[in-house]
N, C-alpha and C. Protein backbone atom coordinates (compact mmCIF):
# COMPACT_ATOMS: atom_id res chain seq x y z
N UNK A 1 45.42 67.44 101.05
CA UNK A 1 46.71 67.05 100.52
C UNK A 1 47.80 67.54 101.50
N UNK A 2 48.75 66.70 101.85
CA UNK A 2 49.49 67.17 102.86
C UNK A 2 50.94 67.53 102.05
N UNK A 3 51.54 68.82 102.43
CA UNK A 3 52.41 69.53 102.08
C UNK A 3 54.14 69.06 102.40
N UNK A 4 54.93 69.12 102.00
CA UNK A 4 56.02 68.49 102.11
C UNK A 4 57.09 69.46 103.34
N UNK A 5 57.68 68.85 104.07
CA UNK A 5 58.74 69.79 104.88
C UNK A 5 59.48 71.19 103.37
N UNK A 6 59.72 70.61 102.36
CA UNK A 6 60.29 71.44 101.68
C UNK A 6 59.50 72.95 101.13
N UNK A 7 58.16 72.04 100.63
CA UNK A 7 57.13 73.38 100.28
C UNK A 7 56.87 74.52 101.27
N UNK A 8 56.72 73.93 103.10
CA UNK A 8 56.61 74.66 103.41
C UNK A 8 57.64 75.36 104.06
N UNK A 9 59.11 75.13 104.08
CA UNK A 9 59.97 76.24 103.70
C UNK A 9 59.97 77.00 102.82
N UNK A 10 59.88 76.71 101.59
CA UNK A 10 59.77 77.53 100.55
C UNK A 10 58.49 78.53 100.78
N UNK A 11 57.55 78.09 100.97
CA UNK A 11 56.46 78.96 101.13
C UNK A 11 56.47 80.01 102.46
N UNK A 12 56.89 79.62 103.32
CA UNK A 12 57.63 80.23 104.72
C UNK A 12 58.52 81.58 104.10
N UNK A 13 59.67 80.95 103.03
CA UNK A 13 60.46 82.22 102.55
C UNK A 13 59.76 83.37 102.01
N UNK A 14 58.81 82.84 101.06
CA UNK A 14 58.26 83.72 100.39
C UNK A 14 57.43 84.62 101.29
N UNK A 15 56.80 84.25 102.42
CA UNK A 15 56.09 84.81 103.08
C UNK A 15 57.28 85.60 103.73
N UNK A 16 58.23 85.41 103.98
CA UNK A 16 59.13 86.22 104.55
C UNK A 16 59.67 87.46 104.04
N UNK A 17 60.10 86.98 102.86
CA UNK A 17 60.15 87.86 101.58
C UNK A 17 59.40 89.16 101.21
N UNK A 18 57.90 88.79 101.45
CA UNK A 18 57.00 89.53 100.76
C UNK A 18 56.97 90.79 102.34
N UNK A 19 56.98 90.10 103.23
CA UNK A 19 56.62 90.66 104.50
C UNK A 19 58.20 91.78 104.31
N UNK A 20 59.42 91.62 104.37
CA UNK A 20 60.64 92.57 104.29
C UNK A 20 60.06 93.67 102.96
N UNK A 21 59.41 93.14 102.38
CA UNK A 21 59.43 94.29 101.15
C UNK A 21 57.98 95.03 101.64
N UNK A 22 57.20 94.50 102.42
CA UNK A 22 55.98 95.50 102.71
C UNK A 22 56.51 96.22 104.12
N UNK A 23 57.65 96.06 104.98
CA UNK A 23 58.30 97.01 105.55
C UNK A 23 58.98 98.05 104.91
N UNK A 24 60.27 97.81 104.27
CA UNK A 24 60.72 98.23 103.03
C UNK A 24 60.43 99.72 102.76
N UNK A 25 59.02 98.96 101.92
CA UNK A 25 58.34 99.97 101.04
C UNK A 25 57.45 101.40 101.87
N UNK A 26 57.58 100.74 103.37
CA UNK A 26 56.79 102.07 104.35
C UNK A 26 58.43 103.22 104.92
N UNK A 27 59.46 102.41 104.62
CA UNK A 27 60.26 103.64 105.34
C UNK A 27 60.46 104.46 104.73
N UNK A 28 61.00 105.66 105.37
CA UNK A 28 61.14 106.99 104.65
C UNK A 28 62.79 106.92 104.63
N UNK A 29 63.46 108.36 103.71
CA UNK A 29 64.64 108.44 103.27
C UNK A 29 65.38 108.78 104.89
N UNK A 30 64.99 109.59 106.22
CA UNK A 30 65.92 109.19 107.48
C UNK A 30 65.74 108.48 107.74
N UNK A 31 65.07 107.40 107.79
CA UNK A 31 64.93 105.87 108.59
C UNK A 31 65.72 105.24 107.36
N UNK A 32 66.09 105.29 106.81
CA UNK A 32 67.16 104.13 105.75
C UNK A 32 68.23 104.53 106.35
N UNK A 33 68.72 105.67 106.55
CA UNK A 33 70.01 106.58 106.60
C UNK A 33 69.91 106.04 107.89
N UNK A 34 69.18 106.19 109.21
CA UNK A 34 69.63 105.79 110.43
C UNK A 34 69.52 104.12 110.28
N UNK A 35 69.38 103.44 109.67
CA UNK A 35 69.36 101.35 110.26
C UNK A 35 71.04 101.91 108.89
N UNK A 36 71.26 102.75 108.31
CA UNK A 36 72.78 102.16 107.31
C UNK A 36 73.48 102.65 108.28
N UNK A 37 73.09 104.01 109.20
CA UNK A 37 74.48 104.35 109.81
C UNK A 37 74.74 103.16 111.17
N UNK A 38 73.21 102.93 111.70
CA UNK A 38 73.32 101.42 112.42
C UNK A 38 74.12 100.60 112.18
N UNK A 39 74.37 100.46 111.03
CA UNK A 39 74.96 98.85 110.12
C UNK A 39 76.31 99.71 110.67
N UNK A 40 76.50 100.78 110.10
CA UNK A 40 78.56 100.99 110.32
C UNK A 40 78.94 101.00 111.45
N UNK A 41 77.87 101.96 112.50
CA UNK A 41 78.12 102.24 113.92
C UNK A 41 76.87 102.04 114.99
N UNK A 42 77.01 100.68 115.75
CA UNK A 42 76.02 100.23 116.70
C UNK A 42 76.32 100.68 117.87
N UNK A 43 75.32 100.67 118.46
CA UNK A 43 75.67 101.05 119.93
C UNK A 43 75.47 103.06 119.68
N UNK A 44 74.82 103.58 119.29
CA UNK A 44 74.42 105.04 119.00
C UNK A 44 73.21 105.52 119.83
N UNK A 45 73.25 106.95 120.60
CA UNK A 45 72.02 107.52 121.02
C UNK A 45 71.41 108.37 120.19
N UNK A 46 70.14 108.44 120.43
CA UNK A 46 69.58 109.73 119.25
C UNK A 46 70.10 110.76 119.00
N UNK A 47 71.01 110.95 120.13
CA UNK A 47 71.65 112.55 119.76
C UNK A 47 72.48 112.26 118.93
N UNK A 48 73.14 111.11 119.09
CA UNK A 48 74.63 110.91 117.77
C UNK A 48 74.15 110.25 116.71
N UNK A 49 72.85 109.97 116.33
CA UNK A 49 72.13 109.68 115.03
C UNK A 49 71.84 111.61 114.59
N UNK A 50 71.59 112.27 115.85
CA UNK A 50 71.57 113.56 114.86
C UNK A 50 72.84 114.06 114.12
N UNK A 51 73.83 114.33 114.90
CA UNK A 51 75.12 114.61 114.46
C UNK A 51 75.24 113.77 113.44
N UNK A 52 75.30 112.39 113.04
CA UNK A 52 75.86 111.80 112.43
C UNK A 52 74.77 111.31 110.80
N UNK A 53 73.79 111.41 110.91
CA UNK A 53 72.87 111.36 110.20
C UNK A 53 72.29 112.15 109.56
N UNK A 54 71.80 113.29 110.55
CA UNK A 54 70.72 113.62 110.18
C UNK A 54 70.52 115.69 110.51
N UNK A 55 71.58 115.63 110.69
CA UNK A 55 72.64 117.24 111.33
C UNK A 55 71.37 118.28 110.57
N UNK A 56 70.30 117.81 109.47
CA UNK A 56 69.64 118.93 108.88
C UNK A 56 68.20 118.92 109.41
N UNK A 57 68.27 117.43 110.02
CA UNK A 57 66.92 117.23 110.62
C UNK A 57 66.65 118.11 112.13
N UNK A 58 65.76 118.23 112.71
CA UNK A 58 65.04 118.50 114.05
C UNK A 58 65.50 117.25 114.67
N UNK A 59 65.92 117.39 116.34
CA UNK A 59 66.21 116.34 117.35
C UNK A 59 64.88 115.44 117.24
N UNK A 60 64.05 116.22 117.25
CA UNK A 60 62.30 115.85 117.76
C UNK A 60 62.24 114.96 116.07
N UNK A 61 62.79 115.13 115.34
CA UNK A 61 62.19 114.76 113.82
C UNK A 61 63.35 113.24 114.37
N UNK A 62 63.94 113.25 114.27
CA UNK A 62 64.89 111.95 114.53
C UNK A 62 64.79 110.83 115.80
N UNK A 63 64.38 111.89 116.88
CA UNK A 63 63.71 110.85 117.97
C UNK A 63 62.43 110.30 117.26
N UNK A 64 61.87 111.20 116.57
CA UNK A 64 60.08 110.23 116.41
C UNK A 64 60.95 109.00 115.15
N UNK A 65 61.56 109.19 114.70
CA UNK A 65 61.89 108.34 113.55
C UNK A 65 62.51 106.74 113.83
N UNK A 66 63.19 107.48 115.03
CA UNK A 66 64.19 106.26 115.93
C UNK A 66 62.95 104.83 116.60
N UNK A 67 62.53 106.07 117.25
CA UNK A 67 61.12 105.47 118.01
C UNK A 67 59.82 104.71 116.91
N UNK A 68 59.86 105.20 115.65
CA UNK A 68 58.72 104.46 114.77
C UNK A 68 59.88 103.06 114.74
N UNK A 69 61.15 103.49 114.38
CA UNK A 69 61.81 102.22 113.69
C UNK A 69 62.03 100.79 114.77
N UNK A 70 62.20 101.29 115.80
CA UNK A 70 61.92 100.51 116.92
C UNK A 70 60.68 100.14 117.18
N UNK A 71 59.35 100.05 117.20
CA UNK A 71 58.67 100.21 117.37
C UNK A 71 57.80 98.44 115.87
N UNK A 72 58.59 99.05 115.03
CA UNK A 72 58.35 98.02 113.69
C UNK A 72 59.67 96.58 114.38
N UNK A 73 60.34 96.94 115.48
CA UNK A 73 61.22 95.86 115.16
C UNK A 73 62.58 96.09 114.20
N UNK A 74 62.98 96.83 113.68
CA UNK A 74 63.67 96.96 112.67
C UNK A 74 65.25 97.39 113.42
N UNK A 75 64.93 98.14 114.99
CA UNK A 75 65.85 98.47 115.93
C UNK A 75 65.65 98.30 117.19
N UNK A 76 66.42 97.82 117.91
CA UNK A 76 66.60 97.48 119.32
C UNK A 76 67.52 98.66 119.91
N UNK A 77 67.53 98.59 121.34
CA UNK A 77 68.22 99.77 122.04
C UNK A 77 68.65 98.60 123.66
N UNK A 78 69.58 99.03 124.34
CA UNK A 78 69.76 99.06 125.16
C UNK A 78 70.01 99.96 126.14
N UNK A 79 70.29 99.98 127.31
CA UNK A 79 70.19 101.28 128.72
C UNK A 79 71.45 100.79 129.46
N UNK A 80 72.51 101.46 129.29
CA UNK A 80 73.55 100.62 129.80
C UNK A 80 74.42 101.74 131.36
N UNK A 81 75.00 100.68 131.80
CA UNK A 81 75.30 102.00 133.17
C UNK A 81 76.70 102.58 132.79
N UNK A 82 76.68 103.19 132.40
CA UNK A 82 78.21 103.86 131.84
C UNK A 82 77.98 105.59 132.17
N UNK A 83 78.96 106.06 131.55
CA UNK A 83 78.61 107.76 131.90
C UNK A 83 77.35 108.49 130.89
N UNK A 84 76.98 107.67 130.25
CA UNK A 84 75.39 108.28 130.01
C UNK A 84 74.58 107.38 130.39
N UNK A 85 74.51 107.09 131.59
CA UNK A 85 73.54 106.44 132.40
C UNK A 85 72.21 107.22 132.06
N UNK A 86 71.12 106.63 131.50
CA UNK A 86 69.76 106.39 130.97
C UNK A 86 69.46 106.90 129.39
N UNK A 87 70.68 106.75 128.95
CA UNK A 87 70.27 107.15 127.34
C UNK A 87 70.56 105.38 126.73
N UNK A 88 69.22 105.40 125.96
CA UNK A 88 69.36 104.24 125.26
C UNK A 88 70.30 104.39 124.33
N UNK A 89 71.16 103.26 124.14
CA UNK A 89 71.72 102.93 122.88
C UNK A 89 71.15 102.31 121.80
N UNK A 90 71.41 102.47 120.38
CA UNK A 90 70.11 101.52 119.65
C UNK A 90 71.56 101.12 118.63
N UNK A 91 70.56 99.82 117.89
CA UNK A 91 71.23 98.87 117.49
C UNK A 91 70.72 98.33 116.64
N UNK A 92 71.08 97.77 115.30
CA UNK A 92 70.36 96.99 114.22
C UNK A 92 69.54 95.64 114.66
N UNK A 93 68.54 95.52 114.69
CA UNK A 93 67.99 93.97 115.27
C UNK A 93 67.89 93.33 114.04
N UNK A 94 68.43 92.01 114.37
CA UNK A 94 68.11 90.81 113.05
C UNK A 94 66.94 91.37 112.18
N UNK A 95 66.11 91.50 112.04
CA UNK A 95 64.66 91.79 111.47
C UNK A 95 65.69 93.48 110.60
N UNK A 96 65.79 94.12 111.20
CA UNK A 96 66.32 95.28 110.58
C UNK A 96 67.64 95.25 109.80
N UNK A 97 68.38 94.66 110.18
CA UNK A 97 69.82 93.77 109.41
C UNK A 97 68.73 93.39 107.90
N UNK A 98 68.06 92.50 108.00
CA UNK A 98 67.49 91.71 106.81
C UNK A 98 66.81 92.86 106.24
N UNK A 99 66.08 93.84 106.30
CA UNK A 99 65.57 95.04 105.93
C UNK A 99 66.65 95.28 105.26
N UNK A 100 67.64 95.98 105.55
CA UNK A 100 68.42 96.86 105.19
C UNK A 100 69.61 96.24 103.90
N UNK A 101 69.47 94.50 104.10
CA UNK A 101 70.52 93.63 103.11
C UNK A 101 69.15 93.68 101.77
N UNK A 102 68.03 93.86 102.09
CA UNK A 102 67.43 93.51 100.84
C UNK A 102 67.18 94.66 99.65
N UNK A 103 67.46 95.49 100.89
CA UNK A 103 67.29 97.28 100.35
C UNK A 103 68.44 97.15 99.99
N UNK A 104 70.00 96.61 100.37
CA UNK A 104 71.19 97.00 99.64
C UNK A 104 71.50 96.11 98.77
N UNK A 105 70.36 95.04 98.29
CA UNK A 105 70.37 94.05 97.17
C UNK A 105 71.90 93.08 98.19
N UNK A 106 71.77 93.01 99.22
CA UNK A 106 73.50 92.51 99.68
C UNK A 106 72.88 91.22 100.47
N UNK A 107 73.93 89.94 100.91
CA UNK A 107 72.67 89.24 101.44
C UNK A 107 73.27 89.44 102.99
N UNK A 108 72.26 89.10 104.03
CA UNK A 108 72.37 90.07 105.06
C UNK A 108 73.57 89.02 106.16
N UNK A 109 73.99 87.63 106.11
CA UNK A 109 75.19 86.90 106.37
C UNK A 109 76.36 88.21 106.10
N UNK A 110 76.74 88.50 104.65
CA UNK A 110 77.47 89.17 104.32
C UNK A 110 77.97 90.62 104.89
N UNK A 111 77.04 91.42 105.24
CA UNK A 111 76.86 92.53 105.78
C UNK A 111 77.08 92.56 107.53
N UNK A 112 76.32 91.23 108.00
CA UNK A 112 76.69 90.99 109.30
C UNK A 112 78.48 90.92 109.38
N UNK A 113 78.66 90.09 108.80
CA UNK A 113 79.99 89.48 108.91
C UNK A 113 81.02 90.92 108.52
N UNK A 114 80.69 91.63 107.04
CA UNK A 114 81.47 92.69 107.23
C UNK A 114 81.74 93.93 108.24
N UNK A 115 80.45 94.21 108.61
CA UNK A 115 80.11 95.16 109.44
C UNK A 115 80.20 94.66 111.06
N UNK A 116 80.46 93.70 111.36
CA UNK A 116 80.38 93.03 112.80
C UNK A 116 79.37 93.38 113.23
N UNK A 117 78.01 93.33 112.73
CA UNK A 117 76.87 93.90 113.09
C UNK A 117 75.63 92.18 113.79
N UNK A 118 76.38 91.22 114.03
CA UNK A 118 75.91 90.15 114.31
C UNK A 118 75.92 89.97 116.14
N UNK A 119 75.49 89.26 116.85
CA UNK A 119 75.68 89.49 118.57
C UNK A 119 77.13 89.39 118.76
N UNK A 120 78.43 88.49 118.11
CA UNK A 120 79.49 88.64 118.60
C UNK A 120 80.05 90.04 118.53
N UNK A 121 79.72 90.66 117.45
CA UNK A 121 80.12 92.30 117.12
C UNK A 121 79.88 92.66 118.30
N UNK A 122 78.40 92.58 118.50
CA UNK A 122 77.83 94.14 119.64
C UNK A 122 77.91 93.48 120.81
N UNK A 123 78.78 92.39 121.36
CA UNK A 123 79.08 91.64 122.93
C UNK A 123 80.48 92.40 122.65
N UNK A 124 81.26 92.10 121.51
CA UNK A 124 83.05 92.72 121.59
C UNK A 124 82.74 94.24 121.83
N UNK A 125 81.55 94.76 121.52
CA UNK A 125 81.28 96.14 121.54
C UNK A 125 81.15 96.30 122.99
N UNK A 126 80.09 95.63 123.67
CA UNK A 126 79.77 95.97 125.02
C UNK A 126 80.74 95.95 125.91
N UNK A 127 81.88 95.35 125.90
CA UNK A 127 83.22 95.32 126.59
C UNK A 127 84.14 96.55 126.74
N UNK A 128 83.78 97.35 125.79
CA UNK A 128 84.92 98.60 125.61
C UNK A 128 83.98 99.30 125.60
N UNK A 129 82.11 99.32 125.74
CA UNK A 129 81.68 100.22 125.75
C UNK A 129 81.45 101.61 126.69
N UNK A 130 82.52 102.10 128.03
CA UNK A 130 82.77 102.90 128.48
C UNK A 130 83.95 103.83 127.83
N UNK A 131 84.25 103.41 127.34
CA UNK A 131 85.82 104.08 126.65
C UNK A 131 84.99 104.55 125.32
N UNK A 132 84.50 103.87 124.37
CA UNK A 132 83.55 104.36 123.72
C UNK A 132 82.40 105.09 123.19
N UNK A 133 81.82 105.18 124.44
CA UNK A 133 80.97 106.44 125.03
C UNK A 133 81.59 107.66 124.67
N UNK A 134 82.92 107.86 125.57
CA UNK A 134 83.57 108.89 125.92
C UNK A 134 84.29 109.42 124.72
N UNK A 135 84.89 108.88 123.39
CA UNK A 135 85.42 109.26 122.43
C UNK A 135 84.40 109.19 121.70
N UNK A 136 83.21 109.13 121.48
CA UNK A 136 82.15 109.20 121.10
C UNK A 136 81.51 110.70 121.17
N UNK A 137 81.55 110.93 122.95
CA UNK A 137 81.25 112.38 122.93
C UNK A 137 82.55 113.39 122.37
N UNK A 138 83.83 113.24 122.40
CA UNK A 138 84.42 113.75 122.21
C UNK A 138 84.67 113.86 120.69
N UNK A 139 84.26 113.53 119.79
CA UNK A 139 84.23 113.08 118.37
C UNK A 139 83.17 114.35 118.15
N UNK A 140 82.04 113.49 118.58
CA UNK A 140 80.15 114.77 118.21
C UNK A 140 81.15 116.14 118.80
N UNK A 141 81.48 116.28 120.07
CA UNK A 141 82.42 117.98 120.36
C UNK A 141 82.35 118.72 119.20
N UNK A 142 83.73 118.02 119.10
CA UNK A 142 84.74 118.50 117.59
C UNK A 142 83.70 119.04 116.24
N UNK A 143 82.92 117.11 115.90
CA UNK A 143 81.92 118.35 114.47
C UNK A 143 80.90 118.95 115.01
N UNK A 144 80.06 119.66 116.46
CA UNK A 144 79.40 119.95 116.66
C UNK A 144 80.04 121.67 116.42
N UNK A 145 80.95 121.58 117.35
CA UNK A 145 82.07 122.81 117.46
C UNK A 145 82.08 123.67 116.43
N UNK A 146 83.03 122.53 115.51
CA UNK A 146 83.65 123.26 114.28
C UNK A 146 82.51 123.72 113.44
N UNK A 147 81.64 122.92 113.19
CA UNK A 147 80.63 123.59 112.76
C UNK A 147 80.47 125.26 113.08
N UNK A 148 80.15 125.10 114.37
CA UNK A 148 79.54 126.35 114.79
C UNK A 148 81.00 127.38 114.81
N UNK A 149 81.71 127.04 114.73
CA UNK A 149 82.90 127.58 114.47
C UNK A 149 83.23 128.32 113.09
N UNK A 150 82.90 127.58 112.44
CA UNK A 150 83.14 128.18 111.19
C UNK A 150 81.70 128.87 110.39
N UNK A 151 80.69 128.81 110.96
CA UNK A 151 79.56 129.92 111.03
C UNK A 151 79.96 131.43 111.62
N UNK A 152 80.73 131.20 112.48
CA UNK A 152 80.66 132.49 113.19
C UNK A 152 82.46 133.03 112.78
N UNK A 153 83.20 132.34 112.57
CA UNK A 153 85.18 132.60 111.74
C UNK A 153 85.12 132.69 110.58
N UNK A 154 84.34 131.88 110.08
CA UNK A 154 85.04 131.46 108.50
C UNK A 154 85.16 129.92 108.55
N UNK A 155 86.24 129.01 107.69
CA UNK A 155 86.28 128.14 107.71
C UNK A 155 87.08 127.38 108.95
N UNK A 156 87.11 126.51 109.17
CA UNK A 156 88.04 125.93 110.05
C UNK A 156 89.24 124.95 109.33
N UNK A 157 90.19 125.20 109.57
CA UNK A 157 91.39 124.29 109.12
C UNK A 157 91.79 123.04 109.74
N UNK A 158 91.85 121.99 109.18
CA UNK A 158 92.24 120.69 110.15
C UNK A 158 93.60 120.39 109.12
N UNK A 159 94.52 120.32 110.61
CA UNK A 159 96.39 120.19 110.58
C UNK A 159 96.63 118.49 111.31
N UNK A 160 96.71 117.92 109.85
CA UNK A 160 97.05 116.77 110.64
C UNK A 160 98.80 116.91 110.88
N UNK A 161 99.44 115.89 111.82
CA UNK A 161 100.73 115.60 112.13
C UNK A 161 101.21 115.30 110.33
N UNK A 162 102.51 115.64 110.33
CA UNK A 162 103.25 115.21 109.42
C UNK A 162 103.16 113.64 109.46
N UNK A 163 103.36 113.12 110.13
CA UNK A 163 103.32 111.41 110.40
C UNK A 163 101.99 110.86 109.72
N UNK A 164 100.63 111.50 110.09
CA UNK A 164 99.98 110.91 109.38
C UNK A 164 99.69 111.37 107.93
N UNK A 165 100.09 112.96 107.17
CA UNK A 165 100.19 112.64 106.26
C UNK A 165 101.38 112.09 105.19
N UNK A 166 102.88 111.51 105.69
CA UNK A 166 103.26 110.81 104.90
C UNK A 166 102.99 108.95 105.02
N UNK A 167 102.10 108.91 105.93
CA UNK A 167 101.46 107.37 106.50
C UNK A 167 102.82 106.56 106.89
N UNK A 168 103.62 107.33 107.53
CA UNK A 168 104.59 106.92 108.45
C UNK A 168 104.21 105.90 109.53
C-alpha cells in the first residue's frame, strides 16, 4: 500500500518528536542550565558557562558536560581569531534550540525569534564579536572578584550613578 506525501510527514514528525523526548529525557539538571543560558547568551566559552551557570560546579564537571552536549548535537562551538584566539565558543544548534523549546513547552520559531538565537542572531553576533569578548572578560572580572572579595571583607556594595537610579 503506498503511503501518501501527508502520512509520511506526519509520521516523519512523530518520529521527530519521539526522538527530542528520548534526548530530553537523558540530560541532566547542568546541561539544561547550560543550552537555557545558550538560548540568552551565544557565543560563550566553558569558562563563562562556569561563572555564569554553574559557579558551584568543578571547571572539569562543566567542560565534560559542554563536551557530552556537543557531542549529542544539541551544541555547536566555533574557534574564532579574536583575543581568545583558540577557545571555542559554543552555541545553541538547531537540534538543541528544538530540545530546549520542547523542554520549555515554548515552540522553538518563538524562542529563536525572541532570543535572536537563529543564524541571523549569531552572524549580527559575529560582527561585534571582538568588542564582546572583551566586556565579556571584563564582566566574569567583576563577579569573579567580588565574589572573592567579599569572602575575604565582608560584603561588597554596588553604587550605582544617581542617573541610573532615578532612570534619567
Amino acid at each position: 500500500m503506498l503511503e501518501s506525501p501527508l502520512e509520511r510527514r506526519r509520521r516523519g514528525r512523530s518520529n521527530t518528536t519521539g526522538a527530542l523526548a528520548e534526548r530530553s529525557a537523558l540530560l541532566a539538571e547542568i546541561e539544561w542550565r547550560i543550552l537555557h543560558w545558550l538560548l540568552h547568551y551565544p557565543l560563550q566559552c566553558a569558562d563563562d558557562l562556569v561563572v555564569g551557570v554553574a559557579c558551584w560546579a568543578s571547571r572539569a564537571t562543566v567542560y565534560r558536560h559542554v563536551r557530552a552536549l556537543e557531542e549529542q548535537g544539541l551544541v555547536e562551538s566555533v574557534v574564532p581569531k579574536t583575543p581568545r584566539t583558540g577557545k571555542r565558543l559554543y552555541h545553541l544548534s538547531n537540534l538543541g534550540l528544538h530540545v530546549l523549546a520542547m523542554y520549555l513547552e515554548t515552540p522553538a520559531r518563538e524562542l529563536a525569534r525572541d532570543w535572536q538565537a537563529d543564524e541571523r542572531g549569531l552572524l549580527r553576533l559575529l560582527t561585534r564579536l571582538p568588542t564582546l569578548l572583551v566586556l565579556q572578560d571584563i564582566v566574569n572580572g567583576l563577579i569573579t572578584h567580588a565574589a572573592r572579595g567579599e569572602q575575604q571583607a565582608g560584603p561588597v556594595l554596588w553604587h550605582l550613578p544617581a542617573l541610573y537610579r532615578t532612570g534619567r
